[in-house]
N, C-alpha and C. Protein backbone atom coordinates (compact mmCIF):
# COMPACT_ATOMS: atom_id res chain seq x y z
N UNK A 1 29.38 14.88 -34.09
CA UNK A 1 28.97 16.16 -34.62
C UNK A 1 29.73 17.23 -33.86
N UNK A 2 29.61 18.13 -34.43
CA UNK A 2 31.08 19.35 -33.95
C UNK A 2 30.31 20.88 -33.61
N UNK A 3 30.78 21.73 -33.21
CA UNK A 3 29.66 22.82 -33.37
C UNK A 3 30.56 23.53 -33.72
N UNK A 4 31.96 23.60 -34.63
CA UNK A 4 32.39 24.33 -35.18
C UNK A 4 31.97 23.91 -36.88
N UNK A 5 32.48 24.95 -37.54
CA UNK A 5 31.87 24.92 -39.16
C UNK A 5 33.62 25.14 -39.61
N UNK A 6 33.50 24.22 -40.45
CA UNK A 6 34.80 23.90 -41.08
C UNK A 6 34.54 24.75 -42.77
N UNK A 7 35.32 25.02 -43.23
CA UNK A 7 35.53 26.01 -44.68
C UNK A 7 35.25 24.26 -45.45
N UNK A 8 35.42 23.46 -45.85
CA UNK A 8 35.29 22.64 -46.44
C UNK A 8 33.60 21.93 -46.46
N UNK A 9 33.31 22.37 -45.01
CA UNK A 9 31.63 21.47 -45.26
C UNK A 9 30.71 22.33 -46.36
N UNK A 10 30.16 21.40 -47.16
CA UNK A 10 29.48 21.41 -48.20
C UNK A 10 28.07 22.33 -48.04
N UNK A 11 27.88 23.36 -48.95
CA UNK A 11 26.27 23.42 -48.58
C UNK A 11 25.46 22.78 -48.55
N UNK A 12 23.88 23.18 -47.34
CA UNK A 12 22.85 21.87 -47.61
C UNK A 12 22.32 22.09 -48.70
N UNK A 13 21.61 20.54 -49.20
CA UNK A 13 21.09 21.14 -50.22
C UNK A 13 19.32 20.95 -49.83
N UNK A 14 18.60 21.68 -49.66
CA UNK A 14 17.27 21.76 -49.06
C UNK A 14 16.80 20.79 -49.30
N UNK A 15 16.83 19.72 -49.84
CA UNK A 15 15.89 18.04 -49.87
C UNK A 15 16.85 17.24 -49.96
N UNK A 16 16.34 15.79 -49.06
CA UNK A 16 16.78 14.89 -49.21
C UNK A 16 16.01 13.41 -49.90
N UNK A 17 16.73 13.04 -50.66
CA UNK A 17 15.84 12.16 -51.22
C UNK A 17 15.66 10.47 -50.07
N UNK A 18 14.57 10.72 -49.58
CA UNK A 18 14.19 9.55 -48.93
C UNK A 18 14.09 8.02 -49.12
N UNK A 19 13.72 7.81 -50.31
CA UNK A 19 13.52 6.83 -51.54
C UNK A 19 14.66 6.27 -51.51
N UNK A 20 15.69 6.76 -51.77
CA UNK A 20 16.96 6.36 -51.42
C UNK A 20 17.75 5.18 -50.40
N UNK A 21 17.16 6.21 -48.66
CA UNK A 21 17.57 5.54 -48.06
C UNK A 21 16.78 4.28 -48.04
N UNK A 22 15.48 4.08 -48.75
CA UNK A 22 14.74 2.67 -48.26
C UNK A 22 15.05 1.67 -49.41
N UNK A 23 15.68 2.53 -50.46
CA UNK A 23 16.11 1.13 -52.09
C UNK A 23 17.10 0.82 -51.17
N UNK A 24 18.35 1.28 -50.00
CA UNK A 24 19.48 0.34 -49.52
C UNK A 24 18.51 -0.48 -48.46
N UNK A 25 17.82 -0.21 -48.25
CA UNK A 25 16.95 -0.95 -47.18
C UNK A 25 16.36 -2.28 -47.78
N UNK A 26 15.83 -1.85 -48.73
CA UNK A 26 14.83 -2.63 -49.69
C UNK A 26 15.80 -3.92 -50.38
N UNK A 27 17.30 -3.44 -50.74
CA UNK A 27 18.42 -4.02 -51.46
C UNK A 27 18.67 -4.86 -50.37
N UNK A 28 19.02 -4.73 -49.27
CA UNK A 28 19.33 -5.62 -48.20
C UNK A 28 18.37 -6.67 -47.65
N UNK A 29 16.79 -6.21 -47.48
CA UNK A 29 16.29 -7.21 -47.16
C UNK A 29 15.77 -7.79 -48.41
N UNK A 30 15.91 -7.97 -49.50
CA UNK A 30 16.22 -9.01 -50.73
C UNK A 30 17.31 -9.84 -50.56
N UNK A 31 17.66 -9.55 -50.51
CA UNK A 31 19.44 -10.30 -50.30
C UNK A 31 19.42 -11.33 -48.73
N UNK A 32 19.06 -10.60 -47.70
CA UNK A 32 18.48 -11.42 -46.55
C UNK A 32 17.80 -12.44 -46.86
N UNK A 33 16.42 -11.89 -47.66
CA UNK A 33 15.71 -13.17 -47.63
C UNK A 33 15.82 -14.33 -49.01
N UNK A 34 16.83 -13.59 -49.61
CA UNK A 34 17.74 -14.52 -50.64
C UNK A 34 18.14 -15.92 -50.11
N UNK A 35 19.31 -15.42 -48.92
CA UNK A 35 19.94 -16.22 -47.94
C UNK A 35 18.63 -17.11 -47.08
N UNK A 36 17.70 -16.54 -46.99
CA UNK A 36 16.69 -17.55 -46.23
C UNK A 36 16.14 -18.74 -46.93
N UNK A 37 15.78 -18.32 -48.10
CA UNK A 37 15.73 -19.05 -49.02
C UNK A 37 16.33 -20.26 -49.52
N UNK A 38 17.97 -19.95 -49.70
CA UNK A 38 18.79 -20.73 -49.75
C UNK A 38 18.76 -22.15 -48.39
N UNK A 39 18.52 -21.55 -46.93
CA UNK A 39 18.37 -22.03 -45.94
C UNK A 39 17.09 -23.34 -46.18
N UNK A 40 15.96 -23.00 -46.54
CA UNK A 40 15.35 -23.35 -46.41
C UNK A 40 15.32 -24.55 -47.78
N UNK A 41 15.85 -24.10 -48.69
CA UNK A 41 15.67 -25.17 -49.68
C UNK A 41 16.77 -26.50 -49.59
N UNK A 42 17.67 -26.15 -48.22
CA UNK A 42 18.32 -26.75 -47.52
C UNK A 42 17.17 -27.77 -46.87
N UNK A 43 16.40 -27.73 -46.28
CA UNK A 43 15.57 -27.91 -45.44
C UNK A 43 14.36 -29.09 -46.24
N UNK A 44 14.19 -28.18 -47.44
CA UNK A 44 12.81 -28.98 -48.13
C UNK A 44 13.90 -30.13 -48.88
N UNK A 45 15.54 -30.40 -49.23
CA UNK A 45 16.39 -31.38 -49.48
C UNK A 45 16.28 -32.19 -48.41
N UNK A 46 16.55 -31.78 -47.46
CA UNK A 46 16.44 -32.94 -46.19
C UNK A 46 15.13 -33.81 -45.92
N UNK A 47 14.09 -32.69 -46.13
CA UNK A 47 12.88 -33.72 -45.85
C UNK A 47 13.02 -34.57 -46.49
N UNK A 48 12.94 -34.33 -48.17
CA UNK A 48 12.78 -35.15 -49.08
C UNK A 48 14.07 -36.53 -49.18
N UNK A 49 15.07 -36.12 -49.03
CA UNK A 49 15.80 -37.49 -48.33
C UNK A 49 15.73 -38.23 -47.57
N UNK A 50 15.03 -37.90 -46.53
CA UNK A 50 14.46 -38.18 -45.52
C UNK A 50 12.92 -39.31 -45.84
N UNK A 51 12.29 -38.31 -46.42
CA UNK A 51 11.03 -39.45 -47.31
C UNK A 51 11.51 -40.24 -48.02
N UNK A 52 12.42 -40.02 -48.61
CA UNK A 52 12.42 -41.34 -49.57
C UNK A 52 13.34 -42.70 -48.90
N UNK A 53 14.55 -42.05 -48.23
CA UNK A 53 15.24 -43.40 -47.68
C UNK A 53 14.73 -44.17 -46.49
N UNK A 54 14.13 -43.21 -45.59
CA UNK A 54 13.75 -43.58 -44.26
C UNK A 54 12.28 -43.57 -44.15
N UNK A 55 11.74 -44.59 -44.85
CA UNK A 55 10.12 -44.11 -44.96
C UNK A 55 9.32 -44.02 -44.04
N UNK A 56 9.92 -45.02 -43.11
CA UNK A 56 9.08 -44.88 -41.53
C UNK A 56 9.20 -44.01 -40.70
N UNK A 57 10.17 -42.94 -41.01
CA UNK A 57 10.42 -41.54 -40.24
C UNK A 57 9.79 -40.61 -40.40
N UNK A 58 8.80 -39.60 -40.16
CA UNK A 58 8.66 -38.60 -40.66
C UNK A 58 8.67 -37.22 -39.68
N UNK A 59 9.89 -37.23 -39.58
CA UNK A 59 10.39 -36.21 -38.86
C UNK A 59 12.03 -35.52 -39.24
N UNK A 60 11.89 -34.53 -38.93
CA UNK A 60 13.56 -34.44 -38.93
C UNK A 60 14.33 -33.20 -37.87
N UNK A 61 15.01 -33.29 -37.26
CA UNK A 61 16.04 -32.12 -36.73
C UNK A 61 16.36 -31.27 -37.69
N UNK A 62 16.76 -29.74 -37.87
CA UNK A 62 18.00 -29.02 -38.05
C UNK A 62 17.84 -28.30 -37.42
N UNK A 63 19.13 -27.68 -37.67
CA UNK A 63 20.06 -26.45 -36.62
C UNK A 63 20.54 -25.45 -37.74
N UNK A 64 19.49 -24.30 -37.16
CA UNK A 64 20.18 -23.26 -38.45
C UNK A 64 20.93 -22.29 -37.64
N UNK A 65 21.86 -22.32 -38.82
CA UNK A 65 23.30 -21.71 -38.25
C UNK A 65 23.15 -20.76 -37.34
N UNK A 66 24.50 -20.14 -36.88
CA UNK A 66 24.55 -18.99 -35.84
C UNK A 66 24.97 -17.89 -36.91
N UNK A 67 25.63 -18.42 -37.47
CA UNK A 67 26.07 -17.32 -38.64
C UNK A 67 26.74 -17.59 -39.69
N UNK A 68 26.79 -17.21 -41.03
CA UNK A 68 26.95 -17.47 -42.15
C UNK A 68 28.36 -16.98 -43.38
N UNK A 69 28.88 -17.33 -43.40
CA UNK A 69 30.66 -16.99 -43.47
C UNK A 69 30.17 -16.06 -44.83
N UNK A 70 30.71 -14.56 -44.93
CA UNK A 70 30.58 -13.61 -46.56
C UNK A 70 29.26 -13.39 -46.03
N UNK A 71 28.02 -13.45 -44.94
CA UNK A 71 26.67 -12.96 -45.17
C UNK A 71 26.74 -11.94 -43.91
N UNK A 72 27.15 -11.10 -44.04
CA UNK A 72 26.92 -10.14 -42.75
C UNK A 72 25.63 -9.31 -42.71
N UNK A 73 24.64 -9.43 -43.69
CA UNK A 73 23.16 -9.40 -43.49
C UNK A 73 22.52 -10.51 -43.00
N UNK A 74 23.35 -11.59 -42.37
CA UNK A 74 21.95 -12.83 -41.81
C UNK A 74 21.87 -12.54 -40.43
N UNK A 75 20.53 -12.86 -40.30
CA UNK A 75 20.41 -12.78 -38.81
C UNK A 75 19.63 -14.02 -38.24
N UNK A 76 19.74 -14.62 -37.46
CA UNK A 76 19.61 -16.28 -37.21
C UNK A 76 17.97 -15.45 -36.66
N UNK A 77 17.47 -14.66 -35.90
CA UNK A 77 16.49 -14.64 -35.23
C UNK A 77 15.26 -14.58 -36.43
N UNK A 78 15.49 -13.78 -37.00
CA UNK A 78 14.86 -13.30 -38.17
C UNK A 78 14.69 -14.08 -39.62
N UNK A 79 15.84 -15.34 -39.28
CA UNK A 79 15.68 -16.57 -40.22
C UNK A 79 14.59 -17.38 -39.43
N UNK A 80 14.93 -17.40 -38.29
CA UNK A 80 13.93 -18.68 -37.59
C UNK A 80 12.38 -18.30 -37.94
N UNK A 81 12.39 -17.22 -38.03
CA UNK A 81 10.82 -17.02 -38.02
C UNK A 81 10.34 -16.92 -39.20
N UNK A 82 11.15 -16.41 -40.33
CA UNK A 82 11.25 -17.05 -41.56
C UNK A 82 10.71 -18.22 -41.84
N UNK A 83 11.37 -19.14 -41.36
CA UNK A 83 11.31 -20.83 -41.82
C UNK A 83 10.44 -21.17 -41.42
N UNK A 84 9.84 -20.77 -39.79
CA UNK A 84 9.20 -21.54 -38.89
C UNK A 84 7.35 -21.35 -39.70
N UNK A 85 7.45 -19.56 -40.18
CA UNK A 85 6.45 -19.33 -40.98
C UNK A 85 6.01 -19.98 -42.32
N UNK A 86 7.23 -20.38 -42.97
CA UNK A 86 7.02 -20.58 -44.39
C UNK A 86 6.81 -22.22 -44.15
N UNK A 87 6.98 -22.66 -43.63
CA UNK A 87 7.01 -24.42 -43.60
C UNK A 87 5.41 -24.86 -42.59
N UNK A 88 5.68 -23.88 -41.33
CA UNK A 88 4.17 -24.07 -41.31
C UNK A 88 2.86 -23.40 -42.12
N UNK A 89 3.45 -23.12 -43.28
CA UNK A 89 2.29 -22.63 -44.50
C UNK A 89 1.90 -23.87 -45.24
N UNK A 90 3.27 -24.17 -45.76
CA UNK A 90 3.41 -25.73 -46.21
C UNK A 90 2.69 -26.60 -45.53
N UNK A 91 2.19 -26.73 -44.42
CA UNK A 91 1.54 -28.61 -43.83
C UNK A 91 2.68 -28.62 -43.06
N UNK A 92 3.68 -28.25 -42.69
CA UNK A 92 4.35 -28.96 -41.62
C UNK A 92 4.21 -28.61 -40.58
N UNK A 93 4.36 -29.68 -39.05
CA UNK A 93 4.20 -29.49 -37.94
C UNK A 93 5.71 -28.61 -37.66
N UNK A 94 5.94 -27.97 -36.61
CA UNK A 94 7.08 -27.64 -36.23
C UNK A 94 7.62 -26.84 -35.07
N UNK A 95 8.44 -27.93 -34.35
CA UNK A 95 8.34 -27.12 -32.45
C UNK A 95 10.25 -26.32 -33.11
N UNK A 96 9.96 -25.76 -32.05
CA UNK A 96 11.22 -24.78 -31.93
C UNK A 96 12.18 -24.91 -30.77
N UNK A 97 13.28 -25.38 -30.48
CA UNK A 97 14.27 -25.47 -29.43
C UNK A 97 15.56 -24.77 -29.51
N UNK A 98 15.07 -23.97 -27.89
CA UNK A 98 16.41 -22.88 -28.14
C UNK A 98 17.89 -23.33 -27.99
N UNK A 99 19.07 -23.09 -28.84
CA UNK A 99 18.57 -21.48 -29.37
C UNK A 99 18.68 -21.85 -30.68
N UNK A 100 18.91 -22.97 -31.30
CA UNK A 100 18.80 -22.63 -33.01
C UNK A 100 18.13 -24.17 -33.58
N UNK A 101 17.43 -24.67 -32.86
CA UNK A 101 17.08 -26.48 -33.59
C UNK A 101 15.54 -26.12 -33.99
N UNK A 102 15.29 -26.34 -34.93
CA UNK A 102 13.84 -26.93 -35.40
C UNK A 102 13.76 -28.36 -35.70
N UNK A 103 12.31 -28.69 -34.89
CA UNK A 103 11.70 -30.41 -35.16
C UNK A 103 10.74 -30.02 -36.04
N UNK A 104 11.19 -30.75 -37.28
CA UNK A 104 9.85 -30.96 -38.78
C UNK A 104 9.26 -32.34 -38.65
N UNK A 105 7.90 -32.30 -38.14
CA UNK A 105 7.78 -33.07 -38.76
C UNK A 105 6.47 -33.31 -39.44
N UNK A 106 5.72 -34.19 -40.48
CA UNK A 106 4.92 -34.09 -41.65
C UNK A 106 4.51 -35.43 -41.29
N UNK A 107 3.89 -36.29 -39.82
CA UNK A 107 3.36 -37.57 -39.78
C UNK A 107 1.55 -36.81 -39.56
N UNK A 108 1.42 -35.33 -39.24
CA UNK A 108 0.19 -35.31 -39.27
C UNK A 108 -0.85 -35.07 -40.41
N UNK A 109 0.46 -35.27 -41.50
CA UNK A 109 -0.39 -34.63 -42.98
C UNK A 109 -1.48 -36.03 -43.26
N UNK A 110 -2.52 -35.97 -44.01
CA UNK A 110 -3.25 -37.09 -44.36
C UNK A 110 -2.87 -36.95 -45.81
N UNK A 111 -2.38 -37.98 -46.60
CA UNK A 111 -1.86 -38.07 -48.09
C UNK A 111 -3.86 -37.82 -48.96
N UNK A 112 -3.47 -37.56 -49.96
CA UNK A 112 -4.55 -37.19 -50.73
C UNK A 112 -5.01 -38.59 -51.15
N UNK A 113 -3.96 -39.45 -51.54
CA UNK A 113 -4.78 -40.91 -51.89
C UNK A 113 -5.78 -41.28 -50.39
N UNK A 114 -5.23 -41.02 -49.41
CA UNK A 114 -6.41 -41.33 -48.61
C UNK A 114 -7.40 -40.70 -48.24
N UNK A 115 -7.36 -39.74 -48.16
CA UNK A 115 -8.52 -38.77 -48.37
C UNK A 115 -9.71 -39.23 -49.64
N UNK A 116 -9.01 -39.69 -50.58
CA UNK A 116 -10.00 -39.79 -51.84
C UNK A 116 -10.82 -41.55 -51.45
N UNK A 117 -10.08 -42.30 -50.45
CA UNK A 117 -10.51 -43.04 -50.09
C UNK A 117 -11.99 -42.95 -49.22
N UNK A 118 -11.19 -42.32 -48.44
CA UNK A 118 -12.12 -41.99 -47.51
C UNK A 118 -13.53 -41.58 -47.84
N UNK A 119 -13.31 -40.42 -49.00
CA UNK A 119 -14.25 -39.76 -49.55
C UNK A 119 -15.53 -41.23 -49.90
N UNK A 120 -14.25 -41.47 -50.89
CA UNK A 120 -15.47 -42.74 -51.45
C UNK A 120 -16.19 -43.47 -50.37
N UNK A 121 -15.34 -44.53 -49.90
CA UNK A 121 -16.10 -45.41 -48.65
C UNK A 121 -17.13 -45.00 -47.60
N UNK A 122 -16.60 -43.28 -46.86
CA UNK A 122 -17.39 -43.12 -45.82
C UNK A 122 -18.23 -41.72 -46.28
N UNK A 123 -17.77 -41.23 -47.47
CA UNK A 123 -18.82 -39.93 -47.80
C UNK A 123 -18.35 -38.58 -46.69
N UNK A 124 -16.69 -38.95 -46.36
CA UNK A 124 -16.50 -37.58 -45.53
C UNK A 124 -15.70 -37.25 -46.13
N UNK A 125 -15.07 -36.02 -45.83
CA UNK A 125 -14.61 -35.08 -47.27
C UNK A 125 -13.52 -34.65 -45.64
N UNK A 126 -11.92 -34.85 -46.25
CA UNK A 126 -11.38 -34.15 -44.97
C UNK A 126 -10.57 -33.42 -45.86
N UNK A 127 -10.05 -32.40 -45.06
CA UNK A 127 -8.77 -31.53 -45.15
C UNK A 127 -7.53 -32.35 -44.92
N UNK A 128 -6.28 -31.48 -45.40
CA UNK A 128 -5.04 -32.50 -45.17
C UNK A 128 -4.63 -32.69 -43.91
N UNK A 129 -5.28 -32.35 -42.73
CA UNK A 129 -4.69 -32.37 -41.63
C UNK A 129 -5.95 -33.34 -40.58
N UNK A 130 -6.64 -34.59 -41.69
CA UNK A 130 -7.44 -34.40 -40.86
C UNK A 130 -8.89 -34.64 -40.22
N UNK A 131 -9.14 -32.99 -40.67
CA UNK A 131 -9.96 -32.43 -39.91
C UNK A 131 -11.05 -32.75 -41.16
N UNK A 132 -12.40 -33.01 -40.32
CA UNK A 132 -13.77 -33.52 -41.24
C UNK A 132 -14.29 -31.74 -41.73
N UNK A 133 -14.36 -31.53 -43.25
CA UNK A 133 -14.98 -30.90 -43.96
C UNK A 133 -16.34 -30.52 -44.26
N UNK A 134 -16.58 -31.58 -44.85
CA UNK A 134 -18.17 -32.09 -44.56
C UNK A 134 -18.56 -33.66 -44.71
N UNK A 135 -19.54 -33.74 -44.51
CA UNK A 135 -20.34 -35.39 -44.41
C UNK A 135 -21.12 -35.41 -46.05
N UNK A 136 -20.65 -35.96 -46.79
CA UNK A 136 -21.40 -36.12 -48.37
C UNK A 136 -22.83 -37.22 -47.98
N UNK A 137 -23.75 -36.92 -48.65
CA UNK A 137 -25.22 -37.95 -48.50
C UNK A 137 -25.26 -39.13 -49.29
N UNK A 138 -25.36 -40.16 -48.59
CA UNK A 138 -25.09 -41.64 -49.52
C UNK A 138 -26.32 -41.67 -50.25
N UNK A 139 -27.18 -41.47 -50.30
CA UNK A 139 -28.74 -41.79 -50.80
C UNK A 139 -28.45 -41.54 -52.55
N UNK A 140 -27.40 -40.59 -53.13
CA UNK A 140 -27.37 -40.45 -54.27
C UNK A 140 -26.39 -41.43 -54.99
N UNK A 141 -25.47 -42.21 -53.73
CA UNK A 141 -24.66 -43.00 -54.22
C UNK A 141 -25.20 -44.52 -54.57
N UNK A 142 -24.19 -45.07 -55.46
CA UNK A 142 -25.02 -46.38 -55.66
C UNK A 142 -24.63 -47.41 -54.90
N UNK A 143 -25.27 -48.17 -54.52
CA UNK A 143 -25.37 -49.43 -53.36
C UNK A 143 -24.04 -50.09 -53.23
N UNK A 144 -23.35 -50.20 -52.41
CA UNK A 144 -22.09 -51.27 -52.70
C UNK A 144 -22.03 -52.48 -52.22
N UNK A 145 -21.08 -53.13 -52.55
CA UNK A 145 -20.93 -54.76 -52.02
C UNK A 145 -19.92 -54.82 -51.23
N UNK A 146 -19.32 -53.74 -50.51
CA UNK A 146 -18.70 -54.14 -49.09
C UNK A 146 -19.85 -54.22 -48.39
N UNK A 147 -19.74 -54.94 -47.27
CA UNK A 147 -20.85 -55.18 -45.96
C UNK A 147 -20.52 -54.04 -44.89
N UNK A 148 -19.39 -53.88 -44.71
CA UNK A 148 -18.80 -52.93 -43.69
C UNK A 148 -19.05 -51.52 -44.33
N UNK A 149 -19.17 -50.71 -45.19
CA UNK A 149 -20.06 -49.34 -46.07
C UNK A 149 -21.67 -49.50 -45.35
N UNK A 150 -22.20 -51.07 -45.94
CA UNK A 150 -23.51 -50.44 -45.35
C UNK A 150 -23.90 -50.48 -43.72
N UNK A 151 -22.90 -51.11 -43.11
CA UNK A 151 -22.96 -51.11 -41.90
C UNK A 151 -23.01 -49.73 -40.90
N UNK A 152 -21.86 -48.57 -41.80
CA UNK A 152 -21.78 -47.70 -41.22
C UNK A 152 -22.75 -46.45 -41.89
N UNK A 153 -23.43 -46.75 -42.92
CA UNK A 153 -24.15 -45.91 -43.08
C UNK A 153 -25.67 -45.86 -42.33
N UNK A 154 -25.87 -44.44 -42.41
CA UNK A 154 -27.48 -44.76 -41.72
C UNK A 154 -28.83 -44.45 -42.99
N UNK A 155 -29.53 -45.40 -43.44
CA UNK A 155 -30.54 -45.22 -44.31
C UNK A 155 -31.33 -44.81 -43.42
N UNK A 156 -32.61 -44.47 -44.61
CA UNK A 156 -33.94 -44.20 -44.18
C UNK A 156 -34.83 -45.45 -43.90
N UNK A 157 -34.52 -46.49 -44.17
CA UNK A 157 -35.21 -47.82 -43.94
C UNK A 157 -34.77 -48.25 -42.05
N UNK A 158 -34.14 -47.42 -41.61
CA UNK A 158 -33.74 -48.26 -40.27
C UNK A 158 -35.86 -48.33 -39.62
N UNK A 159 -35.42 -49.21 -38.74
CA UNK A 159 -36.54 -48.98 -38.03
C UNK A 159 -36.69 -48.42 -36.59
N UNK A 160 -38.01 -47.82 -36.56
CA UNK A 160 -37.25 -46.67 -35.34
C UNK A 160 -37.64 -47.32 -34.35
N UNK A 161 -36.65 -46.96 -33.45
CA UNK A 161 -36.56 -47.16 -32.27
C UNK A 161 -37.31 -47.31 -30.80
N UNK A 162 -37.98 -47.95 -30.43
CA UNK A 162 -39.02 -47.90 -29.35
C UNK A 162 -38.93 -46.94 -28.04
N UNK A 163 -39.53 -46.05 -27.88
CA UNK A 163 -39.14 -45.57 -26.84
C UNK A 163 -39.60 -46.19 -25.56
N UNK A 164 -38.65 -46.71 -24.82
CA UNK A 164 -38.79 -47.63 -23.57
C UNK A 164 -38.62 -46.59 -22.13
N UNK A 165 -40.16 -47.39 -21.70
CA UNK A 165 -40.67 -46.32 -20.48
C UNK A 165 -40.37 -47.55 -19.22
N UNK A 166 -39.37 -46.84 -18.44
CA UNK A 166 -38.98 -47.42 -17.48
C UNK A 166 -39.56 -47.23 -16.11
N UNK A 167 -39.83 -48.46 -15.29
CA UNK A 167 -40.43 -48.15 -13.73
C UNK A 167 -39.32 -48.12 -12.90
N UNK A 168 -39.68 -47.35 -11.90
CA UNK A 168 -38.96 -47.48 -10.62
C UNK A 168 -38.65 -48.58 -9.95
N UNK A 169 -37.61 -48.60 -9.42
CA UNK A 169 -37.40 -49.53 -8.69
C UNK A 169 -37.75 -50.16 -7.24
N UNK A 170 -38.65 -49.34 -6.86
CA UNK A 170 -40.21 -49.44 -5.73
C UNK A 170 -41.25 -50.16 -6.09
N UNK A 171 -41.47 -49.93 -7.65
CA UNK A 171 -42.53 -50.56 -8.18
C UNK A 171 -42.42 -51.73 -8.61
N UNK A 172 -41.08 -52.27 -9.07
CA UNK A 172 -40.67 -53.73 -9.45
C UNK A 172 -41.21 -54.95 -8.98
N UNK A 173 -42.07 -55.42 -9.83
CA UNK A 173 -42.52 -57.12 -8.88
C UNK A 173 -41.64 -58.12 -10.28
N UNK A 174 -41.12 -59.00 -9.25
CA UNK A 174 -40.36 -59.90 -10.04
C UNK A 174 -41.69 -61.05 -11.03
N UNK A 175 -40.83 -61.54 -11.77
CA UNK A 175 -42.18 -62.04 -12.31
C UNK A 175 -42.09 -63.61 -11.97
N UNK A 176 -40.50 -63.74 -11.56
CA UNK A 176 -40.03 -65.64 -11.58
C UNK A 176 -39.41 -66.28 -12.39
N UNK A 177 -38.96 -65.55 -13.91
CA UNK A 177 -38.25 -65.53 -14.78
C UNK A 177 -36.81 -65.64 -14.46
N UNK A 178 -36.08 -66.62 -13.83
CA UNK A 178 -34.58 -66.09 -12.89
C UNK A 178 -34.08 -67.15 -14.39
N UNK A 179 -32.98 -66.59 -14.02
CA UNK A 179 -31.61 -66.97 -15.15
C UNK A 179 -31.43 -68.60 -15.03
N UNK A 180 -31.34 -69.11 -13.65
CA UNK A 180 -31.64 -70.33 -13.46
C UNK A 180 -32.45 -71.09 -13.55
N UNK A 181 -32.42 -72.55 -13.80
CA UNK A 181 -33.76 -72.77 -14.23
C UNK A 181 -33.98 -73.66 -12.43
N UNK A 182 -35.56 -73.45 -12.36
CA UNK A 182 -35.86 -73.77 -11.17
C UNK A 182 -35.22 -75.35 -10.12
N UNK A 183 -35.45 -76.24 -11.39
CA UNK A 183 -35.26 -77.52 -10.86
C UNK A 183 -33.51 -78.00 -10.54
N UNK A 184 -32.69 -76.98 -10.85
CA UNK A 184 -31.61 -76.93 -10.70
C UNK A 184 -31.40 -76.54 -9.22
N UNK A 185 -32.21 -75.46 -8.25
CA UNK A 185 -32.82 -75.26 -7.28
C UNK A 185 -32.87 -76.34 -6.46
N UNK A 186 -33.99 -76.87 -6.95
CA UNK A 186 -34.09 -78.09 -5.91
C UNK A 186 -33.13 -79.08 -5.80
N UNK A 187 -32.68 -79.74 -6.84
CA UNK A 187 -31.35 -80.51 -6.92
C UNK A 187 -30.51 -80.20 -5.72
N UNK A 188 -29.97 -78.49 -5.89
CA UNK A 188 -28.81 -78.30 -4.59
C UNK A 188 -29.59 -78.08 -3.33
N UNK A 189 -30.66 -77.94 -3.33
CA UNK A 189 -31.29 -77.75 -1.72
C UNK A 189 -31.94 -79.26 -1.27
N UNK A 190 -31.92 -80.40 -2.31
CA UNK A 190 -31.64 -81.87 -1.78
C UNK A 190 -30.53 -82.27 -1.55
N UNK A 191 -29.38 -82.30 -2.26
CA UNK A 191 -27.92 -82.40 -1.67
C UNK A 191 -28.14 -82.09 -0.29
N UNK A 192 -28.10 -80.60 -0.28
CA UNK A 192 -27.53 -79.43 0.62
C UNK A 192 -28.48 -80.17 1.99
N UNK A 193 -29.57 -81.00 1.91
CA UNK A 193 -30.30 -81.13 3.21
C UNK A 193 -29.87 -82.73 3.82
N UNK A 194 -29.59 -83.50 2.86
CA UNK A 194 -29.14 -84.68 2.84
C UNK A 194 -27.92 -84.88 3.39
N UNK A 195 -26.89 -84.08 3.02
CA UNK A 195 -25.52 -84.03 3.60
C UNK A 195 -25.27 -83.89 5.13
């Protein structure tokens, strides 16, 4: 800026339209998160190759770029948190290693076929990660013929429990009841005197 006034500078014109400067703002971070996008559907390709060839894996590495050849709106910091947000929305686990690797991985999801298992057999209702929802009441369900269902359920038929009143161990008189039986006793204390 100059503090002389040149014959050529323009008059002001008393408003500026603001709106303006935020549609180039607004235009750019579209286009940013265009490019994130693109990144990431990079990302949901890999898993899914990943699931299908390597079934016993469920994890994966990448490394998102440092920078992007024609994108001079990307910014790697502002992608990471991008991805790291949008995938842990999705169900995925995901650690971060500096300065550009993310670990995905999806072994803590519980698949919905088992969940619906679960539901049935044990009457617990989980989330995909998991975590117990609620406990459903067997009493409305009908009886089954696994043995191991009614094992773990608890009816109203159990019988209750005795409450057992215990003495001290001051007060203890043995009664003669020993694990051994007596005449086994004498046997080794005839040896034992004979020898």
């Amino acid at each position: 800026m100059s503090c002389l006034l040149y014959v050529d500078d323009e008059e002001a014109q008393h408003k500026i339209n603001i709106d303006d400067l935020y549609e180039k703002k607004h235009a750019r971070d579209l286009k940013q998160i265009g490019i994130f996008n693109k990144i990431l559907n990079r990302i949901h390709k890999r898993i899914q190759i990943t699931g299908r060839n390597k079934r016993h894996e469920t994890y994966i590495w990448f490394t998102v770029p440092e920078y992007i050849f024609g994108e001079p709106n990307y910014d790697q910091g502002e992608c990471l948190g991008y991805l790291i947000a949008k995938l842990e929305e999705n169900g995925f686990y995901i650690k971060y290693m500096h300065p550009n690797a993310l670990f995905i991985s999806w072994e803590n999801w519980v698949p919905s076929y088992t969940r619906n298992e679960i539901k049935k057999k044990l009457g617990i209702v989980l989330d995909e990660k998991g975590n117990v929802i609620e406990k459903l009441d067997h009493s409305t369900e009908p009886e089954s013929h696994d043995p191991n269902v009614r094992l773990l359920q608890q009816n109203g038929n159990e019988s209750k429990k005795t409450d057992k009143q215990y003495t001290p161990i001051d007060k203890y008189k043995p009664t003669g009841n020993l694990v051994y039986n007596p005449e086994l006793f004498e046997k080794l204390e005839k040896k034992v005197t004979f020898a």
